[in-house]
C-alpha atoms as a PDB file:
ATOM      1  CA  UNK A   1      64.523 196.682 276.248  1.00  0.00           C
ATOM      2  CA  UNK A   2      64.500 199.846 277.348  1.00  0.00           C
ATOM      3  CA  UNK A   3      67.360 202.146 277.088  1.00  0.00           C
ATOM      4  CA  UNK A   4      68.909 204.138 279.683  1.00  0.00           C
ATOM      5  CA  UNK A   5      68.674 208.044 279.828  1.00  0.00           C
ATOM      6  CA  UNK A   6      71.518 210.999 279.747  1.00  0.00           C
ATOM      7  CA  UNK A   7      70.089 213.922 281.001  1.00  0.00           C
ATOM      8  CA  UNK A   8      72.333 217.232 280.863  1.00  0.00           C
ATOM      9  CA  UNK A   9      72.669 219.705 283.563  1.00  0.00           C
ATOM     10  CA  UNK A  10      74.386 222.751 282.257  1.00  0.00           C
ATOM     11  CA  UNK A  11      77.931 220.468 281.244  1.00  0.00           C
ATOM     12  CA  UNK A  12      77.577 217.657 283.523  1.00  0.00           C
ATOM     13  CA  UNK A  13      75.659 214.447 282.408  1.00  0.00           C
ATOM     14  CA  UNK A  14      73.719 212.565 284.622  1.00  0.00           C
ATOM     15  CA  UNK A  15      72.424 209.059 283.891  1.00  0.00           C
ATOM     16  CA  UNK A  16      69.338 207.784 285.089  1.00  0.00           C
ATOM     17  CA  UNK A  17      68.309 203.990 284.245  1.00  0.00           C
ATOM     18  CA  UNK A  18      65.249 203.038 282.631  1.00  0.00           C
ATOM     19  CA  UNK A  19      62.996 202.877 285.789  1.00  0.00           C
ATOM     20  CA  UNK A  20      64.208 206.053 286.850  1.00  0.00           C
ATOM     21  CA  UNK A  21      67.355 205.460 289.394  1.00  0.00           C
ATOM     22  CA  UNK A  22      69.909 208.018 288.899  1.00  0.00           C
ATOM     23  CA  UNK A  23      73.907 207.779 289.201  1.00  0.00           C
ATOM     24  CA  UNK A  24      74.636 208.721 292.452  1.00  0.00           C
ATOM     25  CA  UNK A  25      78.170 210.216 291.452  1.00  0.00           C
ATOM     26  CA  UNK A  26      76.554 211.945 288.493  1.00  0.00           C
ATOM     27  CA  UNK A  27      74.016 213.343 291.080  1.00  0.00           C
ATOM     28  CA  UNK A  28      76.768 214.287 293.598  1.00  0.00           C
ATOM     29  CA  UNK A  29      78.873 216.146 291.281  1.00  0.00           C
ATOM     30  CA  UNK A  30      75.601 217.656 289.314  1.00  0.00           C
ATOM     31  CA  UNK A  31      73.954 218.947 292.595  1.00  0.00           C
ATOM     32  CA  UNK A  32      77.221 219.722 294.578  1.00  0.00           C
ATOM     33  CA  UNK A  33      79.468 220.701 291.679  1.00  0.00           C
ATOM     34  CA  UNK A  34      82.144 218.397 293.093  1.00  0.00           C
ATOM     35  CA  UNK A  35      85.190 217.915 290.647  1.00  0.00           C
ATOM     36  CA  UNK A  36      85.819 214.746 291.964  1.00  0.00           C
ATOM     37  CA  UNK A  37      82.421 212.985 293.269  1.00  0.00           C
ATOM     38  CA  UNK A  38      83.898 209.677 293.912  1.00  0.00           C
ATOM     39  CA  UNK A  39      85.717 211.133 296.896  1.00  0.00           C
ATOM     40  CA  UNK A  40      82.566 212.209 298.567  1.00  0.00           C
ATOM     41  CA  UNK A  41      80.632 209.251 297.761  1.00  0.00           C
ATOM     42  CA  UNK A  42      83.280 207.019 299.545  1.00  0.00           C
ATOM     43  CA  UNK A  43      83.556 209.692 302.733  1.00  0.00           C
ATOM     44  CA  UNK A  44      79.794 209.653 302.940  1.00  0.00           C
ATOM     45  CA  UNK A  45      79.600 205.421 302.347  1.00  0.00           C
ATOM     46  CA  UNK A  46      82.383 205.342 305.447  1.00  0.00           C
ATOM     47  CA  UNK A  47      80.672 208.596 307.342  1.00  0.00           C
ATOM     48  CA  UNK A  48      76.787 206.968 306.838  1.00  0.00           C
ATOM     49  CA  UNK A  49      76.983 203.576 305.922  1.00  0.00           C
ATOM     50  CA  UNK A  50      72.957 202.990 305.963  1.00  0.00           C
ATOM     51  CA  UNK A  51      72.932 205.022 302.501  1.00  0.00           C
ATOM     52  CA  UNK A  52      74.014 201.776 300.851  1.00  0.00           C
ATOM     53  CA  UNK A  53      70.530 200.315 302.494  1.00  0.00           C
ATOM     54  CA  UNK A  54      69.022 202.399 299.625  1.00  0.00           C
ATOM     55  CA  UNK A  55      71.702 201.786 296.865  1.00  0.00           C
ATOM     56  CA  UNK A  56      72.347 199.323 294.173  1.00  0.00           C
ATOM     57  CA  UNK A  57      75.087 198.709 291.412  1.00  0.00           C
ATOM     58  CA  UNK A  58      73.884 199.194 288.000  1.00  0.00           C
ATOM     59  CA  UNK A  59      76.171 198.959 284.613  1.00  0.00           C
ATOM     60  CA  UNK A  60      75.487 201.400 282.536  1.00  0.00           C
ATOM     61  CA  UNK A  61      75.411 200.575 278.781  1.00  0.00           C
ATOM     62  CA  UNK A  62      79.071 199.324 278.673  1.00  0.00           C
ATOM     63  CA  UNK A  63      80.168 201.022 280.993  1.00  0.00           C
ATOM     64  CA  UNK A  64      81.569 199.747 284.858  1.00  0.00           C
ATOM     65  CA  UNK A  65      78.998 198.853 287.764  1.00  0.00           C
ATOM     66  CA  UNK A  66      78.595 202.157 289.403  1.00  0.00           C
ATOM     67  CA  UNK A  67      76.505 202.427 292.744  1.00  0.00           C
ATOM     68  CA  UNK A  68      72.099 204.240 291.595  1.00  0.00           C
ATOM     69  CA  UNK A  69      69.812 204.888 293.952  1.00  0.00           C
ATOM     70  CA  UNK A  70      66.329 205.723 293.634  1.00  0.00           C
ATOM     71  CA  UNK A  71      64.003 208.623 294.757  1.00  0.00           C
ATOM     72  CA  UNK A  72      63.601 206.973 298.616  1.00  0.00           C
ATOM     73  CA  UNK A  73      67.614 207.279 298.607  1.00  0.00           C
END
């Protein structure tokens, strides 16, 4: 089984799963420096729903289901 990867940018962790689909709150608060990502990702879900088209729930080692997306999304 392949394990899933932790990649640090600067002090913010983002996790990508094995086959490469990254967190997309990790991702929003890596590449928009949000302090609190969730908030955007549920104004953009409500704003653009059709970015769930490209999205799927993943748990991550342990942790809760939280939404990844690959490099298409």
């Amino acid at each position: 089984m392949e394990k899933d990867v932790i990649i640090d940018f600067d002090t913010i962790a983002v996790r990508f799963m094995p086959e490469g689909e990254v967190s997309v709150i990790d991702a929003i608060r890596a590449v928009g420096g949000f302090e609190h990502p969730g908030i955007v990702w549920e104004n953009l879900k409500n704003e653009h729903p059709e970015v769930l088209d490209n999205c799927e729930s993943y748990s991550f080692q342990g942790q809760g289901s939280v939404p990844v997306v690959n490099s298409k999304g």
